[in-house]
Protein backbone atom coordinates (compact mmCIF):
# COMPACT_ATOMS: atom_id res chain seq x y z
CA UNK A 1 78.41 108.86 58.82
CA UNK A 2 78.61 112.39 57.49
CA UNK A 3 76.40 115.00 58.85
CA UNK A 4 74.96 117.98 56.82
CA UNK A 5 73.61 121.27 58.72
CA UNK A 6 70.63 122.20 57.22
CA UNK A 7 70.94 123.77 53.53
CA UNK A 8 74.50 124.92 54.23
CA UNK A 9 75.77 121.85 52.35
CA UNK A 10 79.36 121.87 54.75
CA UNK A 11 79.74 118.37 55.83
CA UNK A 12 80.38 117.77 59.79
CA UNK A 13 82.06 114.80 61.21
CA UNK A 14 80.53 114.25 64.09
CA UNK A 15 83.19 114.55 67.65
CA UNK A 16 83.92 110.40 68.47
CA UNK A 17 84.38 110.66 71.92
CA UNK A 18 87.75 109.24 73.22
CA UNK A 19 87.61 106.34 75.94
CA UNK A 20 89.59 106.52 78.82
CA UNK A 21 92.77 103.39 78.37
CA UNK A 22 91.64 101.20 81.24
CA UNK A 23 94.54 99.24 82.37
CA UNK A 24 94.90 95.41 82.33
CA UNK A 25 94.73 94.05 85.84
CA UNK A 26 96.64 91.20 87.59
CA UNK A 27 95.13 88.50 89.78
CA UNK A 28 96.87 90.16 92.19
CA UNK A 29 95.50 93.73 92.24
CA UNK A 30 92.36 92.19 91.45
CA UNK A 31 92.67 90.48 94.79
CA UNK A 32 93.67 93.97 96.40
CA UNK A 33 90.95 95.89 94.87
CA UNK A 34 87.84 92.79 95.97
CA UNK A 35 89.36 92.98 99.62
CA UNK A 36 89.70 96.33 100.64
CA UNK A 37 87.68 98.68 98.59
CA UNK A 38 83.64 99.42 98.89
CA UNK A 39 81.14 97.31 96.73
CA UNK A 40 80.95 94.00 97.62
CA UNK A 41 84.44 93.27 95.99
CA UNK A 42 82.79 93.49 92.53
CA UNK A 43 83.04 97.12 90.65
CA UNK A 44 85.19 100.13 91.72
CA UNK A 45 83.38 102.02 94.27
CA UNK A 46 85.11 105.90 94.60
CA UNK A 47 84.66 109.64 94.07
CA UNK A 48 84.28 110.69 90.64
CA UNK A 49 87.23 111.87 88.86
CA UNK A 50 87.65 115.85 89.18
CA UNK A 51 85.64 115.76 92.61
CA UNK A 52 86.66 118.92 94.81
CA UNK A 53 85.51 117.16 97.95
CA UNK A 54 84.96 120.22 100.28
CA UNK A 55 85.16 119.52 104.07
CA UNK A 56 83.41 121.12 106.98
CA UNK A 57 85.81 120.77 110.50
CA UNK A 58 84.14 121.06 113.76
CA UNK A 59 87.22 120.05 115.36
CA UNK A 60 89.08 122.88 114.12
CA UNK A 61 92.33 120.28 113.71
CA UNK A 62 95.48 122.47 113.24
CA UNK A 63 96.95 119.85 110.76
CA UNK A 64 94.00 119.54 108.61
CA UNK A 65 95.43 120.59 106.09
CA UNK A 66 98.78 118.54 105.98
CA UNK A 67 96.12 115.88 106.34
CA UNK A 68 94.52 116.97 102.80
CA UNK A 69 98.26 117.96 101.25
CA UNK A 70 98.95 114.07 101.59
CA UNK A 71 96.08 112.48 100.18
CA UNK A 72 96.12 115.37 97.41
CA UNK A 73 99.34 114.27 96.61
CA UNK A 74 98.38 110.65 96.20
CA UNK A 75 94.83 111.26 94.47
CA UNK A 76 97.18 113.44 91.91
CA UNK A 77 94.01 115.46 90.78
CA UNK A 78 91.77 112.86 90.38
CA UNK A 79 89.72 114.00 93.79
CA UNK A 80 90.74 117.37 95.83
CA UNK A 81 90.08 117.29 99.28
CA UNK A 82 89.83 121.22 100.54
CA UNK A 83 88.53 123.15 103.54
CA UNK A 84 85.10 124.68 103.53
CA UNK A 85 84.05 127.27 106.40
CA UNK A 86 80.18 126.54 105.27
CA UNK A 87 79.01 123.06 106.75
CA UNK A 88 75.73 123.16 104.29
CA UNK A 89 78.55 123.29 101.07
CA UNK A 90 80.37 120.33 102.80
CA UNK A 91 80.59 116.76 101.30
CA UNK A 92 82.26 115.58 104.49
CA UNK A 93 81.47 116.76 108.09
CA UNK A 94 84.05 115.75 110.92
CA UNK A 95 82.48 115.99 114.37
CA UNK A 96 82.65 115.45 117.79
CA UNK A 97 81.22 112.18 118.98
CA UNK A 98 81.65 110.05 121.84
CA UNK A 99 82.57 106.84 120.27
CA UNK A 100 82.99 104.65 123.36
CA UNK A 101 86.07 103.48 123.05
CA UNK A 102 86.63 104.03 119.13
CA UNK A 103 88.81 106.74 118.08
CA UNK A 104 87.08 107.33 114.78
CA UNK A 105 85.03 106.49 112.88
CA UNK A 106 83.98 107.24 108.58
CA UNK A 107 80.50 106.97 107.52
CA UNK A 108 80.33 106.87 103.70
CA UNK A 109 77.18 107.27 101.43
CA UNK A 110 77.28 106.29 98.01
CA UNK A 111 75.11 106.58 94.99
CA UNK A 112 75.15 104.06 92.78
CA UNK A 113 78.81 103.23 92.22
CA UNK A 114 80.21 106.63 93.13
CA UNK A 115 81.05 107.59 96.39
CA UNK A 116 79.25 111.17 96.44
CA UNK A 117 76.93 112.01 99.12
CA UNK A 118 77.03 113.64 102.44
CA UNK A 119 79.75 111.89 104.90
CA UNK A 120 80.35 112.46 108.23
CA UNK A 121 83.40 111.63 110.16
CA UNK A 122 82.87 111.11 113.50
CA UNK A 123 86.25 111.79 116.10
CA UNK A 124 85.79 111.17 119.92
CA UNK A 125 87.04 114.89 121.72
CA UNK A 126 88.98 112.77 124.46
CA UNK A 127 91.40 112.09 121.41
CA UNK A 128 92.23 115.84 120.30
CA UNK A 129 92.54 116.82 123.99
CA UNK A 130 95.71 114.58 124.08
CA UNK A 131 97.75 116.24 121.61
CA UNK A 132 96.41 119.90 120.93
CA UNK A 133 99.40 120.31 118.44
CA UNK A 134 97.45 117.63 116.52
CA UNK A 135 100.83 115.12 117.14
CA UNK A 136 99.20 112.12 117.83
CA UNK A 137 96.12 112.84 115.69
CA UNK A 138 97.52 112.89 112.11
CA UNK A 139 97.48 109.18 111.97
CA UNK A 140 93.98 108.95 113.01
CA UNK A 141 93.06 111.62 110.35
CA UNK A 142 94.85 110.07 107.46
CA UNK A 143 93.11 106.95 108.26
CA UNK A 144 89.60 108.03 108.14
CA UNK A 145 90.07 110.08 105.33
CA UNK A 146 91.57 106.58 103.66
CA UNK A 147 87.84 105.14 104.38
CA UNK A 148 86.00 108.84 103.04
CA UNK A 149 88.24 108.47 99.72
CA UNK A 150 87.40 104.72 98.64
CA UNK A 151 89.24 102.32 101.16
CA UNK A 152 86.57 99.98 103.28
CA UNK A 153 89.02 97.76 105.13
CA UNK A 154 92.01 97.60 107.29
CA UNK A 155 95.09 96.53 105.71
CA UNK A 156 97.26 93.83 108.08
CA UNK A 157 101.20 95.46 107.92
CA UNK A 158 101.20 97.71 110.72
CA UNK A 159 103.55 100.27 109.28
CA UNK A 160 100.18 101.17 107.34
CA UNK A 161 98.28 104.14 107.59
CA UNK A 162 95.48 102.06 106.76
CA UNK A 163 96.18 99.72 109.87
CA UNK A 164 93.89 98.81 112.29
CA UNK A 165 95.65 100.93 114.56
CA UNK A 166 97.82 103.45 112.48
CA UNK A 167 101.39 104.65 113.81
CA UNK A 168 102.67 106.50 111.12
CA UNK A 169 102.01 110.48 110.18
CA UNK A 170 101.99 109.49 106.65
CA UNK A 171 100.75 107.76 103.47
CA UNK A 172 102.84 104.41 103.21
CA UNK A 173 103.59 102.79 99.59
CA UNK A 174 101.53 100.52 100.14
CA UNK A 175 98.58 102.43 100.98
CA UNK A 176 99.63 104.94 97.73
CA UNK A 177 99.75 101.89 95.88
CA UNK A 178 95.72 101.18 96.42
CA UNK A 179 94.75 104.64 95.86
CA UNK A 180 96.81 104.75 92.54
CA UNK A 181 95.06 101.35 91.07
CA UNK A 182 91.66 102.35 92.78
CA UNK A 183 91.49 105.72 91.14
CA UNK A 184 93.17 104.79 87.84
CA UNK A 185 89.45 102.66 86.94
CA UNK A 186 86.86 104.21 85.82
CA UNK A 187 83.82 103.92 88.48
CA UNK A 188 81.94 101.23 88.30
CA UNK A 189 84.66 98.77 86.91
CA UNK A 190 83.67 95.64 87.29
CA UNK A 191 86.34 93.50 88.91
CA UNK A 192 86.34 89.88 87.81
């Protein structure tokens, strides 16, 4: 098809948009993807790529951002987590909350098959007033954020961040692993 602007007579080829290579799945990431990401196990629920996923601390966590550095690292560009100081800019809110019991919690909105509306992460104080250095609360941090950025479910090796109960101050391979297949589809791949 050859375009001509009006009376100038110079032909324009119109700009074919590229699309993205979408890599070829095995059973067995399929099987990773269905159990432990959001939608139902059937598309790829996440941010949108080049999301700068600004977040609002009411807890005023000293290693916030060692939190972010690590998942930044991981999402390699695809999402940015950074600090905002204005709470009606924020994407993600982390708050106070007495949780009875619960350490923390993630509550994630999504529209459509993007995750991109307001969160809030809820942390119970009792937990920061253990560890004011923020020691034994970098694990629980790297966790939630694991649920804000696209992971639903706890994964069963222990040595995971994403554990039920996480041990470790940082992002295991096999947690990286996830995030790497989960944000190298486009959202809303549908997993067969």
């Amino acid at each position: 098809m050859i375009l001509y602007v009006s009376g100038c007579g110079i032909p324009l080829a119109p700009e074919i948009p590229v699309a993205p290579e979408i890599p070829v799945l095995t059973p067995e990431e399929i099987a990773l993807l269905k159990e432990h990401s959001y939608g139902g196990g059937n598309y790829v629920i996440r941010w949108p790529d080049d999301s700068i996923i600004e977040v609002y601390d009411e807890t005023n966590f000293p290693q916030l951002q060692y939190v972010f550095d690590e998942w930044n690292q991981v999402l390699d560009g695809k999402a940015v987590l950074v600090i905002t100081n204005d709470s009606s800019k924020a994407k993600v809110k982390i708050v106070f909350k007495d949780l009875e019991g619960i350490v923390g919690f993630a509550g994630v909105g999504m529209t459509g098959k993007m995750i991109e509306n307001e969160f809030i992460t809820f942390l119970s104080d009792g937990i920061v007033e253990i560890d004011k250095n923020g020691g034994f609360n970098v694990p629980i941090y790297l966790h939630e954020f694991g649920h804000i950025l696209g992971c639903l479910r706890h994964f069963e090796d222990e040595e995971s961040i994403m554990a039920k109960v996480p041990l470790v101050r940082h992002i295991d391979e096999q947690t990286k692993n996830f995030f790497l297949l989960l944000y190298s589809l486009p959202v809303g791949y549908r997993l067969l």
